[in-house]
Protein backbone atom coordinates (compact mmCIF):
# COMPACT_ATOMS: atom_id res chain seq x y z
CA UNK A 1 -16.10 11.07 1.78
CA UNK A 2 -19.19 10.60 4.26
CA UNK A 3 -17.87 8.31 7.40
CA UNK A 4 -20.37 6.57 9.35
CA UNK A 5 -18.20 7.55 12.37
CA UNK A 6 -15.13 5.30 11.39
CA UNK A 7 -12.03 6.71 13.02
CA UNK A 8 -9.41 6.12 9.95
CA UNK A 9 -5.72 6.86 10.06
CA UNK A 10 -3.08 6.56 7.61
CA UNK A 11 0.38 4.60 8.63
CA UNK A 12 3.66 5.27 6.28
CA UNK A 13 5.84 2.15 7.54
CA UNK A 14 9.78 3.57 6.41
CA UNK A 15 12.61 1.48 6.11
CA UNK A 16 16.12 3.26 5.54
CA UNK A 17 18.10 -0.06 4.14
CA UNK A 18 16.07 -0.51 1.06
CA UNK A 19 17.85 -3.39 -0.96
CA UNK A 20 17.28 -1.85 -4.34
CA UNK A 21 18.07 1.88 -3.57
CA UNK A 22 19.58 1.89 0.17
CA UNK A 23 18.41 5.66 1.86
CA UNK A 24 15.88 6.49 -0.33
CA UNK A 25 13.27 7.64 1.97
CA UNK A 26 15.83 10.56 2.92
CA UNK A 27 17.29 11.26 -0.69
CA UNK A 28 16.40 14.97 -1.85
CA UNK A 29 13.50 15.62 -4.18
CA UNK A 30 13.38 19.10 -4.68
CA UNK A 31 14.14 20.38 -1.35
CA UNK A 32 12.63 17.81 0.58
CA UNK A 33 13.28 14.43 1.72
CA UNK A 34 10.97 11.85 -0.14
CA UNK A 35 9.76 10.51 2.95
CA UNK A 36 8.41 13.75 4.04
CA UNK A 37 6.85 14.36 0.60
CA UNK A 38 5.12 11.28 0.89
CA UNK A 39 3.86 12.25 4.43
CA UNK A 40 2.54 15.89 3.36
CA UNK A 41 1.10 14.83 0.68
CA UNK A 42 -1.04 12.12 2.80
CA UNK A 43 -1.81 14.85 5.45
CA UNK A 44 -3.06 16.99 2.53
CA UNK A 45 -5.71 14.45 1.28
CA UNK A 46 -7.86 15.42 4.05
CA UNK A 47 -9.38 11.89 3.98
CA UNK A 48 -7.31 10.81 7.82
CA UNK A 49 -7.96 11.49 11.07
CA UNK A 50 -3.98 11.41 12.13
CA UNK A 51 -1.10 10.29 9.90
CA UNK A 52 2.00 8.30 11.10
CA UNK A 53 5.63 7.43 10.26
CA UNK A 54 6.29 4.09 11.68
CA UNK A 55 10.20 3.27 11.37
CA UNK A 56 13.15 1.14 12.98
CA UNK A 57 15.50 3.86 11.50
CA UNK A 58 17.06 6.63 13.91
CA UNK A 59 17.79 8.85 10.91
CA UNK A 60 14.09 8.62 9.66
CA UNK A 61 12.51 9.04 13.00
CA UNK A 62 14.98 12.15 13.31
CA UNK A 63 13.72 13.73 10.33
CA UNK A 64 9.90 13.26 10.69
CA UNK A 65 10.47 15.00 14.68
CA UNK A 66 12.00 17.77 12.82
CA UNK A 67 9.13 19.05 10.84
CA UNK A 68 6.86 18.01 13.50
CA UNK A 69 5.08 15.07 11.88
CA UNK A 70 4.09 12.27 14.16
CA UNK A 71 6.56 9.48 14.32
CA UNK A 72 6.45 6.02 15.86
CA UNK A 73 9.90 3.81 16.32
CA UNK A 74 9.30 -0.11 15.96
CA UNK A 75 10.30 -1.99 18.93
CA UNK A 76 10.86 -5.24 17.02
CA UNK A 77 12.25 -5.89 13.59
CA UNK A 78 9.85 -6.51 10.65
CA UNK A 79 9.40 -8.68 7.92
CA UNK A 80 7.44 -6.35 6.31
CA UNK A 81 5.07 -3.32 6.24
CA UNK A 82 2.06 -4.99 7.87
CA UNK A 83 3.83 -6.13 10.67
CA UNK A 84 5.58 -2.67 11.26
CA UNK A 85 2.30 -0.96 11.17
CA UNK A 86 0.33 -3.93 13.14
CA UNK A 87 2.78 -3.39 16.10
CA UNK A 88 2.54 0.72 16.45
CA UNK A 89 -1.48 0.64 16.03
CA UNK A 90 -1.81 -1.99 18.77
CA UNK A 91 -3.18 0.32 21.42
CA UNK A 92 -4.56 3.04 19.08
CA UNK A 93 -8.45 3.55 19.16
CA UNK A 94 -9.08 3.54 15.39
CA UNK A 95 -11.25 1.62 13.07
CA UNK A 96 -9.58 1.72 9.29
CA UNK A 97 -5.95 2.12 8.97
CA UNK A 98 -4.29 2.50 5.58
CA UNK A 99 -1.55 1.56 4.59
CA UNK A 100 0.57 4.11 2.49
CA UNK A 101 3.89 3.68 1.03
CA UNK A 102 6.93 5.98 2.00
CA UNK A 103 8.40 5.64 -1.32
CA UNK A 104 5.29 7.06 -3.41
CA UNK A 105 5.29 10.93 -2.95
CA UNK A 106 2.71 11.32 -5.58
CA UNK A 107 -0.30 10.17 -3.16
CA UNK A 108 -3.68 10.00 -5.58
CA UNK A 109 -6.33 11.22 -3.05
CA UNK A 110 -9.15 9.88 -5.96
CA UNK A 111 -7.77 6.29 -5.64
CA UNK A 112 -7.46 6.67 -1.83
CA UNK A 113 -10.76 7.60 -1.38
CA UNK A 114 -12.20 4.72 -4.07
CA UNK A 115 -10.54 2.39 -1.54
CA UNK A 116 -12.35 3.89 1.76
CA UNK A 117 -15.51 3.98 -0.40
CA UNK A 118 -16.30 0.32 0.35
CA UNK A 119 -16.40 0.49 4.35
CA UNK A 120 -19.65 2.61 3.08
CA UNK A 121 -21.12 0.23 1.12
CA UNK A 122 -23.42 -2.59 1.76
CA UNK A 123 -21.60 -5.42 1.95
CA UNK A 124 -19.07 -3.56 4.15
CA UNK A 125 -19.55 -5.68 7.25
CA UNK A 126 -17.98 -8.58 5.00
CA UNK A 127 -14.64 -6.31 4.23
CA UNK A 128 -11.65 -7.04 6.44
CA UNK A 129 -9.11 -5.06 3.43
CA UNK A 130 -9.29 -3.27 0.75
CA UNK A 131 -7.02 -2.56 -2.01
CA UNK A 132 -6.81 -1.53 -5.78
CA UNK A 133 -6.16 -3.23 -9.06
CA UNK A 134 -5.68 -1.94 -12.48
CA UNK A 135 -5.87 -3.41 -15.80
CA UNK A 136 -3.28 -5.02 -17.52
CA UNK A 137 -3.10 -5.02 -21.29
CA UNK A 138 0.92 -5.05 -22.81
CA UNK A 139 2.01 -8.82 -22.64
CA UNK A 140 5.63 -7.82 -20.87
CA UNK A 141 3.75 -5.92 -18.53
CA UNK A 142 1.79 -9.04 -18.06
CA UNK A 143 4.55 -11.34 -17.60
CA UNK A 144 6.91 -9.23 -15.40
CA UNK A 145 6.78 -10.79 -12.35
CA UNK A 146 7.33 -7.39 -10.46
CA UNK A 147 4.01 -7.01 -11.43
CA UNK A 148 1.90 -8.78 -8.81
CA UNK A 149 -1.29 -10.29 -10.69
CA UNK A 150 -4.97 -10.93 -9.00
CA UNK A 151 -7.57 -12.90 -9.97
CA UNK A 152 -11.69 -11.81 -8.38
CA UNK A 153 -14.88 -13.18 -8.41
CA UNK A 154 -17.66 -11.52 -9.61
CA UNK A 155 -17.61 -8.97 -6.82
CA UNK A 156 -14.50 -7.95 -6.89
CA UNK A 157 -13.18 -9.77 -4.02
CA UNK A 158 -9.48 -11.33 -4.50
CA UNK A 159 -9.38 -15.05 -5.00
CA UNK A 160 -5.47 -14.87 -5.24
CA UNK A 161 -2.52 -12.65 -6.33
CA UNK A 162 0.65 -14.09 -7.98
CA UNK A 163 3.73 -12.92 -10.01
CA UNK A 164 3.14 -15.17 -12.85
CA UNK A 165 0.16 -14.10 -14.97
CA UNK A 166 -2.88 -15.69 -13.69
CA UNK A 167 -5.29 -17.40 -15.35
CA UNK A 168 -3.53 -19.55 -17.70
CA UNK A 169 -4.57 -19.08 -20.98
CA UNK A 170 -5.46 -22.66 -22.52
CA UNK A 171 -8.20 -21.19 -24.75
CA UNK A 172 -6.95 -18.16 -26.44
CA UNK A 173 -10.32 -17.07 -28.04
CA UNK A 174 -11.36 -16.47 -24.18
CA UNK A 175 -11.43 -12.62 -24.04
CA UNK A 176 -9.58 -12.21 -20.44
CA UNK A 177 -8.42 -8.96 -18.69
CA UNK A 178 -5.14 -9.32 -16.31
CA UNK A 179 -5.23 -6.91 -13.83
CA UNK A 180 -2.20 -5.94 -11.56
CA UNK A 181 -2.38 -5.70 -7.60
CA UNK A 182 -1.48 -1.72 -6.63
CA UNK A 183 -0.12 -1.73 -3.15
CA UNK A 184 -2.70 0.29 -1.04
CA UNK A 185 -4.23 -1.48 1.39
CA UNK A 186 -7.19 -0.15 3.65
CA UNK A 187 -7.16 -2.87 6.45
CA UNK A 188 -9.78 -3.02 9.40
CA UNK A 189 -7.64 -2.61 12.89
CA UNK A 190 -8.69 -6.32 13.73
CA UNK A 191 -7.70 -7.93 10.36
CA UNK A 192 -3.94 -6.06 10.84
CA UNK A 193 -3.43 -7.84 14.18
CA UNK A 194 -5.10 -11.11 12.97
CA UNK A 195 -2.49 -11.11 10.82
CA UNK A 196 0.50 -9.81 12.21
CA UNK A 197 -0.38 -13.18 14.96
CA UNK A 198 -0.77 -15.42 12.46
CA UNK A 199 2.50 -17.17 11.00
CA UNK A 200 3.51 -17.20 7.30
CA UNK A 201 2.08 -20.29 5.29
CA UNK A 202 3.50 -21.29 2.19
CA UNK A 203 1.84 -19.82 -0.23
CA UNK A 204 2.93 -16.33 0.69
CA UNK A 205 6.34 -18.01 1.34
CA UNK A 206 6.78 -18.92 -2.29
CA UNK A 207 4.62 -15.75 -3.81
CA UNK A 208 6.59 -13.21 -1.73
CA UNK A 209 3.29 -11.40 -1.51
CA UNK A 210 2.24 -10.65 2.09
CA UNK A 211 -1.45 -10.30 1.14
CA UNK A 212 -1.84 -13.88 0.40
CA UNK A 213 -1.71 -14.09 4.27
CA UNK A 214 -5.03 -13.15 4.42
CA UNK A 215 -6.51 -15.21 2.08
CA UNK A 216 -4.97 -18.25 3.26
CA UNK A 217 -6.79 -17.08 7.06
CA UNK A 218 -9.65 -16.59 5.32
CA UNK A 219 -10.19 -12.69 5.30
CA UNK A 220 -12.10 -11.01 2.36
CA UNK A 221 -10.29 -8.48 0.48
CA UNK A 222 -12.09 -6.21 -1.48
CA UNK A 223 -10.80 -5.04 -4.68
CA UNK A 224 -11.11 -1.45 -6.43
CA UNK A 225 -11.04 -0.63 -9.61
CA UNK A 226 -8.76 2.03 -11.23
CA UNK A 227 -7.13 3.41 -13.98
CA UNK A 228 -4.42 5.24 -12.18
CA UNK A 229 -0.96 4.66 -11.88
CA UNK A 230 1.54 4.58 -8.75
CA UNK A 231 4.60 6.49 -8.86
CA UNK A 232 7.06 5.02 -6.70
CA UNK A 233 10.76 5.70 -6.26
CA UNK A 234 12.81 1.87 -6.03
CA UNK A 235 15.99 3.34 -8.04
CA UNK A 236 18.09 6.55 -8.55
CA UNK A 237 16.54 6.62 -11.94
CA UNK A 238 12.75 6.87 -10.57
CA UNK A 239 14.05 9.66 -8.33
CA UNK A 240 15.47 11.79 -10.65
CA UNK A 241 12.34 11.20 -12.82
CA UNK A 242 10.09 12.34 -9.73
CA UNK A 243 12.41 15.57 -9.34
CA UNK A 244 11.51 16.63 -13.29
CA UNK A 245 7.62 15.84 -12.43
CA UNK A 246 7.60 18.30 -9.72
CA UNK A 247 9.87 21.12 -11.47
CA UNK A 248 7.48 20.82 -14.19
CA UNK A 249 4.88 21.05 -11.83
CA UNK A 250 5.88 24.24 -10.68
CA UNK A 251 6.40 25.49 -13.62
């Protein structure tokens, strides 16, 4: 990607007491802990300046010193991922900071790059975030509300994001695409501290979905395309699935 001299970093913010799957970030996936596969495999996108482990976990910080990667302990505790990363880029001279999630070891440098695309474009000045959606088209995929929904306008900015599926459908002969949010965010530095001073409002109270922050503040996220898939790791079952994609991978 050509950078009109945009420093842009990549932040993994690493919990070890996952609800779903407590200590996943240090479980083994084929001789490595997942949280270091995620990291490596962000370093090896060549698309950041530095990358970062930002964690409130002694065990997690411990194993990102041990292979040298560049760690960051939280000094406060965190209601979630923006906040983590908001507090450890405080000081940091950087313009783009993305957001990438320590439980998804199978980084996709094409959609990474699709999201850093649009602080190229012409309308970038307007862009505070950034982030990907994908199409929806299998009605329980539609109605699972695990699957966090968006709704744009005709450029692609987000109007809102919700679990339930959004529109409505009152007139069923309306031809309507769903499309579900896929959690990697590309945030200008000043948008991540706007928010992580701004209280919670409740809309993202009810939702449980921390992006609604910004909308209700009135930043402008940009939405990407794409027709990729995230491969994360929330239960034991996910992990031993990962471990058989990189065996055969190697194979």
């Amino acid at each position: 990607m050509k950078r009109k001299n945009l420093k842009i970093i990549a932040v993994i913010p690493a919990r070890y007491k996952a609800s779903r799957f407590p200590g996943k970030l240090m479980k083994d996936l084929e001789g490595k802990t997942v949280i270091r596969r995620t990291y490596e495999a962000a370093v090896n996108t060549r698309l950041f300046d530095e990358v970062f482990v930002v964690t409130d976990s002694d065990i997690i910080f411990k194993e990102i010193e041990y292979f040298s990667g560049k760690v960051i302990k939280s000094k406060k505790n965190h209601e979630c991922g923006s906040d983590r990363i908001a507090e450890a880029i405080q000081s940091m001279e950087v313009d783009i900071v993305v957001n990438v999630q320590g439980d998804e070891p199978f980084i996709d440098k094409k959609c990474l790059n699709a999201v850093l695309q649009v602080f190229q474009g012409e309308d970038a000045a307007q862009i505070d975030l950034a982030s990907l959606m994908k199409p929806l088209y299998k009605k329980e995929d539609i109605e699972n509300p695990n699957n966090v929904k968006v709704i744009v306008n005709q450029n692609n900015y987000a109007l809102y994001f919700s679990r339930l599926p959004i529109p409505y459908v009152r007139d069923a002969s309306v031809d309507h695409t769903y499309y579900q949010h896929i959690g990697i965010y590309a945030f200008r530095k000043k948008a991540l501290l706007d928010f992580y001073q701004l209280p919670m409002r409740s809309l993202e109270a009810s939702e449980k979905i921390e992006c609604i922050r910004y909308l209700e503040y009135g930043k402008n996220i940009k939405m990407v395309l794409t027709d990729e898939s995230s491969i994360g790791i929330d239960t034991p079952e996910d992990l031993e699935n990962a471990r058989m994609l990189l065996r055969n991978a190697t194979t």
